[in-house]
Protein backbone atom coordinates (compact mmCIF):
# COMPACT_ATOMS: atom_id res chain seq x y z
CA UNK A 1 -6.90 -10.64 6.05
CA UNK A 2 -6.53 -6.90 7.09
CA UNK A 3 -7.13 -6.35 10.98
CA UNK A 4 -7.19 -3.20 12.45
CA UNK A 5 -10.07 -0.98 13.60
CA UNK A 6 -11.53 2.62 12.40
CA UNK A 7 -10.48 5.55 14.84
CA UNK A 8 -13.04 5.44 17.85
CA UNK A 9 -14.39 2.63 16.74
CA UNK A 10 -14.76 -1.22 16.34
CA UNK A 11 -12.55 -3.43 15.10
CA UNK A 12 -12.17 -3.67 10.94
CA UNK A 13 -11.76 -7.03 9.57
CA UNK A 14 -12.29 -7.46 5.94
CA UNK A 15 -11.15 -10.78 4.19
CA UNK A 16 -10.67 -11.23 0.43
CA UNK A 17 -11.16 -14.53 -0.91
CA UNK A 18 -9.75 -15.88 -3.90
CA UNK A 19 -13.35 -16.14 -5.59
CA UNK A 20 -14.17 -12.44 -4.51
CA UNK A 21 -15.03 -10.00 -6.97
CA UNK A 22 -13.57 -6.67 -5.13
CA UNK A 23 -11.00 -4.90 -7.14
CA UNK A 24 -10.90 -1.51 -5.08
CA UNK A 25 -10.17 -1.21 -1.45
CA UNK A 26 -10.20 2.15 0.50
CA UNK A 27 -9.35 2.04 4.19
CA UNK A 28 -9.65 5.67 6.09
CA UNK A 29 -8.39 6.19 9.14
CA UNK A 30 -7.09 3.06 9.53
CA UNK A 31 -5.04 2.59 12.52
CA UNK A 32 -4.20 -0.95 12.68
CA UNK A 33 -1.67 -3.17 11.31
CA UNK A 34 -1.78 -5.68 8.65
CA UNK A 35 -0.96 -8.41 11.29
CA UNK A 36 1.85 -10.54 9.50
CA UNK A 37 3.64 -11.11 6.38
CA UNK A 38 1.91 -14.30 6.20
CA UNK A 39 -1.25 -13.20 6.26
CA UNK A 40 -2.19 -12.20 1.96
CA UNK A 41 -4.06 -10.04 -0.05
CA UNK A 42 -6.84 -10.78 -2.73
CA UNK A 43 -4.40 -11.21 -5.99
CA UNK A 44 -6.83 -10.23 -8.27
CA UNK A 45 -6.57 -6.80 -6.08
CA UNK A 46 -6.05 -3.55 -8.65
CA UNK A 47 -6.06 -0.84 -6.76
CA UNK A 48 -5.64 -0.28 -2.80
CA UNK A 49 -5.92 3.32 -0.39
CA UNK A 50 -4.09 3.23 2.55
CA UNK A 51 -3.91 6.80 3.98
CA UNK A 52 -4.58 8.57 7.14
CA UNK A 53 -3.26 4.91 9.12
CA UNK A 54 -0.33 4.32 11.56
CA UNK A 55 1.86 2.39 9.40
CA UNK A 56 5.46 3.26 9.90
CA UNK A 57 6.46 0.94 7.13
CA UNK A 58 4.51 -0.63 4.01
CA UNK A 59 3.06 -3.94 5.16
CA UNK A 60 5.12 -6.96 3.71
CA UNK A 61 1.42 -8.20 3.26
CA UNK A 62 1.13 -5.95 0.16
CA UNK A 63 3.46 -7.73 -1.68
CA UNK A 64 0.81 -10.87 -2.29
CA UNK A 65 -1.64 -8.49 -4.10
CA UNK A 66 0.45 -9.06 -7.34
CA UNK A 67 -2.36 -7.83 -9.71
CA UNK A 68 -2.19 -4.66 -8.24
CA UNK A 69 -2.09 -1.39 -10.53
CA UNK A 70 -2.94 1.82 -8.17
CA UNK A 71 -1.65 2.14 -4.45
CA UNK A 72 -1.91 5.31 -2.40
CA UNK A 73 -0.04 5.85 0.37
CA UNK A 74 -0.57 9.28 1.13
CA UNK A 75 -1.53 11.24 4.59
CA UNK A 76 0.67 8.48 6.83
CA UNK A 77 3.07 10.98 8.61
CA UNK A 78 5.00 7.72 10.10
CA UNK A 79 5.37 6.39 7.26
CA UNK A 80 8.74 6.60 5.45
CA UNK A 81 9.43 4.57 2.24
CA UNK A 82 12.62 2.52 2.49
CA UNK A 83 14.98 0.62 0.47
CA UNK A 84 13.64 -2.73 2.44
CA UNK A 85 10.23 -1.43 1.39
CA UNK A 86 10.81 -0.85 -2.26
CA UNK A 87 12.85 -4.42 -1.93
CA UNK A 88 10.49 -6.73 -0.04
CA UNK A 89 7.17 -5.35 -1.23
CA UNK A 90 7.04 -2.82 -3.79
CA UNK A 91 9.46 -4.54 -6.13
CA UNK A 92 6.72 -7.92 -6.05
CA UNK A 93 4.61 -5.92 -7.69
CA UNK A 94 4.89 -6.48 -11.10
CA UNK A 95 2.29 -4.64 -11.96
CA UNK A 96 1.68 -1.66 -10.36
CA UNK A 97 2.12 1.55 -12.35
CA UNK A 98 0.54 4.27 -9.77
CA UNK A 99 2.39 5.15 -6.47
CA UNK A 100 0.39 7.85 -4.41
CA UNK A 101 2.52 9.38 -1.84
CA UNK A 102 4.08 12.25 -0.07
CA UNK A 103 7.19 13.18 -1.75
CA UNK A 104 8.89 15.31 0.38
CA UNK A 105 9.36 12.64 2.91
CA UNK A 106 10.81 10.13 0.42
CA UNK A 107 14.43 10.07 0.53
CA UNK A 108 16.26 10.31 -2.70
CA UNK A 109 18.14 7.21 -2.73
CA UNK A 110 14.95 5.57 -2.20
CA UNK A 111 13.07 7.22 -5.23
CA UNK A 112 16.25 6.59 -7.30
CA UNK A 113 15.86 3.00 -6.61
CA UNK A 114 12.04 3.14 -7.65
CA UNK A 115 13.02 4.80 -10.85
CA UNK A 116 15.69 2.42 -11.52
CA UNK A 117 14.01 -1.30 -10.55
CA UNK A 118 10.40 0.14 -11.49
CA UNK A 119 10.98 1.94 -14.97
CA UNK A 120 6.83 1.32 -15.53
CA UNK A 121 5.85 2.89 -12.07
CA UNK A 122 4.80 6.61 -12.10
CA UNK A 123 4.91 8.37 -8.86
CA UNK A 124 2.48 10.78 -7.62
CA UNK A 125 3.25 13.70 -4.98
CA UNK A 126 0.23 13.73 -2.78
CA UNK A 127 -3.99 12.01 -3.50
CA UNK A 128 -4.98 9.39 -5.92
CA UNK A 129 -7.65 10.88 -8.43
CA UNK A 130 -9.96 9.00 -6.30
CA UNK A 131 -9.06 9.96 -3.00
């Protein structure tokens, strides 16, 4: 379950179920947290936009949506991607091939990493096609 709520307004709660059919999930302006490692994504999950949120590292939550293939990660000026990030989430993604995010705040040993342990992942300076 993702909890948070939508800038200047109510709280956001959206639940996947096993049995659900979503495949796409866009959250703008989310400025939340995913509440707890524990808590899990949809598996059957492909492709996920988190941008424009508060996140100051990626949620350990992301690494249950093991069927994803597109994440975005873009417009998040706390975030910065670490080696415990590509470690404990990123790198439980088997499958993911698109990485949406800004660059020039990656450091290089991190992106070195990436390229090493993720030879399949492509990463993208700045918006997802579908952003």
């Amino acid at each position: 379950m993702l909890l948070g709520s939508v800038s200047g307004g109510p709280p956001l709660q959206a639940c996947l179920p096993a049995e659900a059919q979503c495949t796409t999930m866009q959250f703008a302006s989310l400025v939340g947290v995913i509440r707890s490692s524990t808590q899990s994504l949809h598996a059957g999950l492909l492709t996920l936009e988190l941008v424009r949120t508060s996140f100051s590292r990626v949620p350990p939550a992301l690494s249950t949506a093991t069927s994803l293939r597109e994440l975005s990660l873009t417009d998040n000026p706390q975030l910065v991607l670490s080696i415990e990030d590509v470690q404990s989430v990123l790198m439980r993604l088997p499958r993911l091939q698109h990485l949406y995010l800004d660059v020039e705040r990656t450091q290089e040993h991190v992106s070195a990493l990436l390229a090493h342990a993720m030879p399949q992942l492509q990463i993208h300076d700045g918006h997802a096609p579908w952003d």
